[in-house]
N, C-alpha and C. Protein backbone atom coordinates (compact mmCIF):
# COMPACT_ATOMS: atom_id res chain seq x y z
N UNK A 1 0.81 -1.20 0.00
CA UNK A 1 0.00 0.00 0.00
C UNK A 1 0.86 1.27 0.00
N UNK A 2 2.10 1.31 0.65
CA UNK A 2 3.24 2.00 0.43
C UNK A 2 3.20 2.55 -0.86
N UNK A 3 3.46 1.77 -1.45
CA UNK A 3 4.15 2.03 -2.88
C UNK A 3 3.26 2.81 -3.56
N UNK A 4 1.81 2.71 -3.22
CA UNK A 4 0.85 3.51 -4.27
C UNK A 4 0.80 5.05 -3.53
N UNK A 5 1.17 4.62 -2.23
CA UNK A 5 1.08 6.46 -1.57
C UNK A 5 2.59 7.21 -2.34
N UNK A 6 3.67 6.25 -2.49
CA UNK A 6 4.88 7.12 -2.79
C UNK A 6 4.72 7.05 -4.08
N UNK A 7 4.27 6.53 -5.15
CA UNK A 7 4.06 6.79 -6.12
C UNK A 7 3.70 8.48 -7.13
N UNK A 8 2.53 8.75 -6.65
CA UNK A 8 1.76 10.41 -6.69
C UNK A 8 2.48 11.20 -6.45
N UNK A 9 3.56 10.93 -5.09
CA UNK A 9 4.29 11.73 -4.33
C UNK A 9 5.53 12.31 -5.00
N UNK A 10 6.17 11.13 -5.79
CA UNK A 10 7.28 11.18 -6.35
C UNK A 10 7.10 12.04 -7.76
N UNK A 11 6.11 11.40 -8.51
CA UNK A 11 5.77 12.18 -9.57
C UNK A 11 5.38 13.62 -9.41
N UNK A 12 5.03 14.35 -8.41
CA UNK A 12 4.44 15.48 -7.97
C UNK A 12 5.79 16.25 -7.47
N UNK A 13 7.08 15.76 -6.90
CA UNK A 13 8.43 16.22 -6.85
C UNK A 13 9.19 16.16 -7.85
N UNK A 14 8.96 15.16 -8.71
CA UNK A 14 9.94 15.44 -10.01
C UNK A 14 8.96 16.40 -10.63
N UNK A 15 7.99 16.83 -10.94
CA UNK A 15 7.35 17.74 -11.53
C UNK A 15 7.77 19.12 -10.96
N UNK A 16 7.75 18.95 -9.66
CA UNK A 16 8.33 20.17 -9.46
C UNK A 16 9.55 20.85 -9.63
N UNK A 17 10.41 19.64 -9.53
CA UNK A 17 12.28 19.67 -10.18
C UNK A 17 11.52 20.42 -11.16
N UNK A 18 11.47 19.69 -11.93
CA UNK A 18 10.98 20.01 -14.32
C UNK A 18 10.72 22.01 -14.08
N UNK A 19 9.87 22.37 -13.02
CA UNK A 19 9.69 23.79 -13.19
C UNK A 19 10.48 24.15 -12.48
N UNK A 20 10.98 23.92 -12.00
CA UNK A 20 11.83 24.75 -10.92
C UNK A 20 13.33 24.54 -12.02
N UNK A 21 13.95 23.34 -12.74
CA UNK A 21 14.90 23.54 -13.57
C UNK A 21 14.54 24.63 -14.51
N UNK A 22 13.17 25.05 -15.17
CA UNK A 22 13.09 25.63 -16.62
C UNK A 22 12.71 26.92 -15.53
N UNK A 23 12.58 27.23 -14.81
CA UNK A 23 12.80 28.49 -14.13
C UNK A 23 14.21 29.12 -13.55
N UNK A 24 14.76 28.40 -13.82
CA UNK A 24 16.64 28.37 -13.38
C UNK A 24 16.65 28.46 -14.57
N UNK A 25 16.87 28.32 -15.48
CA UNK A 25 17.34 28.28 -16.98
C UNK A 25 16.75 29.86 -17.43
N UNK A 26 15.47 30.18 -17.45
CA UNK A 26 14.98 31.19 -17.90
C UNK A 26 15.96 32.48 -16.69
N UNK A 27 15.84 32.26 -15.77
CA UNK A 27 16.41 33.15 -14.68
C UNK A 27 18.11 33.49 -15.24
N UNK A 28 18.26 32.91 -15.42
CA UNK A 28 20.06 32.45 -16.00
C UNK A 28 20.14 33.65 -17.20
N UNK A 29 18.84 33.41 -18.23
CA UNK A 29 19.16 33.96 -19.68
C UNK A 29 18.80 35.33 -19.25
N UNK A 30 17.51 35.51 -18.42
CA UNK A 30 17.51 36.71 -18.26
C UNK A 30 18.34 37.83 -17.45
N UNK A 31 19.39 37.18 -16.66
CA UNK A 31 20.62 38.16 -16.37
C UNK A 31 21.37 38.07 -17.31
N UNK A 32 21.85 37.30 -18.16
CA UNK A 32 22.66 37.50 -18.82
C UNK A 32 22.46 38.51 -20.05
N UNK A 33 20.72 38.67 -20.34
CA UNK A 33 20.28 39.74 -21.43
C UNK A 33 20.22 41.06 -20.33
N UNK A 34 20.14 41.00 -19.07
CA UNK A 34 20.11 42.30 -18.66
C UNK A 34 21.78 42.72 -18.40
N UNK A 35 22.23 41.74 -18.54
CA UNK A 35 23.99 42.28 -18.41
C UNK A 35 24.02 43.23 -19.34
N UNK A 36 24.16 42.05 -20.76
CA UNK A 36 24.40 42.83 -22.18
C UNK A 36 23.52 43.99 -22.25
N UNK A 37 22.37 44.41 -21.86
CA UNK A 37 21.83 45.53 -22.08
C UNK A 37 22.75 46.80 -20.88
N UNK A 38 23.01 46.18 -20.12
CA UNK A 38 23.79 47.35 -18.77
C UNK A 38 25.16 47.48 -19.44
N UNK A 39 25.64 46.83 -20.03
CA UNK A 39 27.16 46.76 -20.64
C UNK A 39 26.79 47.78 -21.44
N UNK A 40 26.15 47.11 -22.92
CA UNK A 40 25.45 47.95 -23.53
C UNK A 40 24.84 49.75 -23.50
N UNK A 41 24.59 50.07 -22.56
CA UNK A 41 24.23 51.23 -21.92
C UNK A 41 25.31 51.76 -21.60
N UNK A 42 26.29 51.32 -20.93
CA UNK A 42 27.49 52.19 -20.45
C UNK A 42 28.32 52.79 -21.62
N UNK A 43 28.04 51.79 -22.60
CA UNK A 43 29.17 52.79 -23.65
C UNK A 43 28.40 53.96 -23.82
N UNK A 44 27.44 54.39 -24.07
CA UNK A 44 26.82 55.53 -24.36
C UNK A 44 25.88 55.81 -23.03
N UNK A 45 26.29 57.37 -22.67
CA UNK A 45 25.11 57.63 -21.74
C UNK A 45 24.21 58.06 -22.40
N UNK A 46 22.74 57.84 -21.59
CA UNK A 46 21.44 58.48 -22.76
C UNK A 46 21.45 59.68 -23.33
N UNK A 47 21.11 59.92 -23.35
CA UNK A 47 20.64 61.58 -24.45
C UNK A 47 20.15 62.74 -23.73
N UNK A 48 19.99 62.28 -22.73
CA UNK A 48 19.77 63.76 -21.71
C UNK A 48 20.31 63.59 -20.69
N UNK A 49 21.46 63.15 -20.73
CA UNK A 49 22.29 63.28 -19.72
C UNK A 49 23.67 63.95 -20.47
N UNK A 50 23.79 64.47 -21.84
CA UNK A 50 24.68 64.71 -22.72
C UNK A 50 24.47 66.18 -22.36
N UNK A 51 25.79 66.52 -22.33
CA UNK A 51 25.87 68.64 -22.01
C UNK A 51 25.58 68.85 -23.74
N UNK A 52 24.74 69.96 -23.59
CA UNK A 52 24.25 70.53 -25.11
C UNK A 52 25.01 71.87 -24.99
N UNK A 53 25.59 72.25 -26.04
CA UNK A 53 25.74 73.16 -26.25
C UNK A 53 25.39 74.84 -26.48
């Protein structure tokens, strides 16, 4: 009778691994696109932060 209670149980923790990996993965890409955009940004400051003449 064991086996049918750990059964549900197990499948319901590896399911949660499965989102919790593709939420680590997405989390991952999205610092690495907000790097390149902050890198990105530093070479140029915006446009109103430029002294006008």
């Amino acid at each position: 009778m064991s086996d049918n209670v750990d059964d549900p149980v197990l499948e319901q923790l590896r399911a949660l691994r499965g989102g919790r990996d593709r939420i680590e993965s997405e989390s991952r890409e999205l610092a690495a696109r907000l790097a390149s955009l902050g890198t990105s940004s530093m070479a140029s400051p915006p446009k109103s932060s430029r002294i006008r003449p």
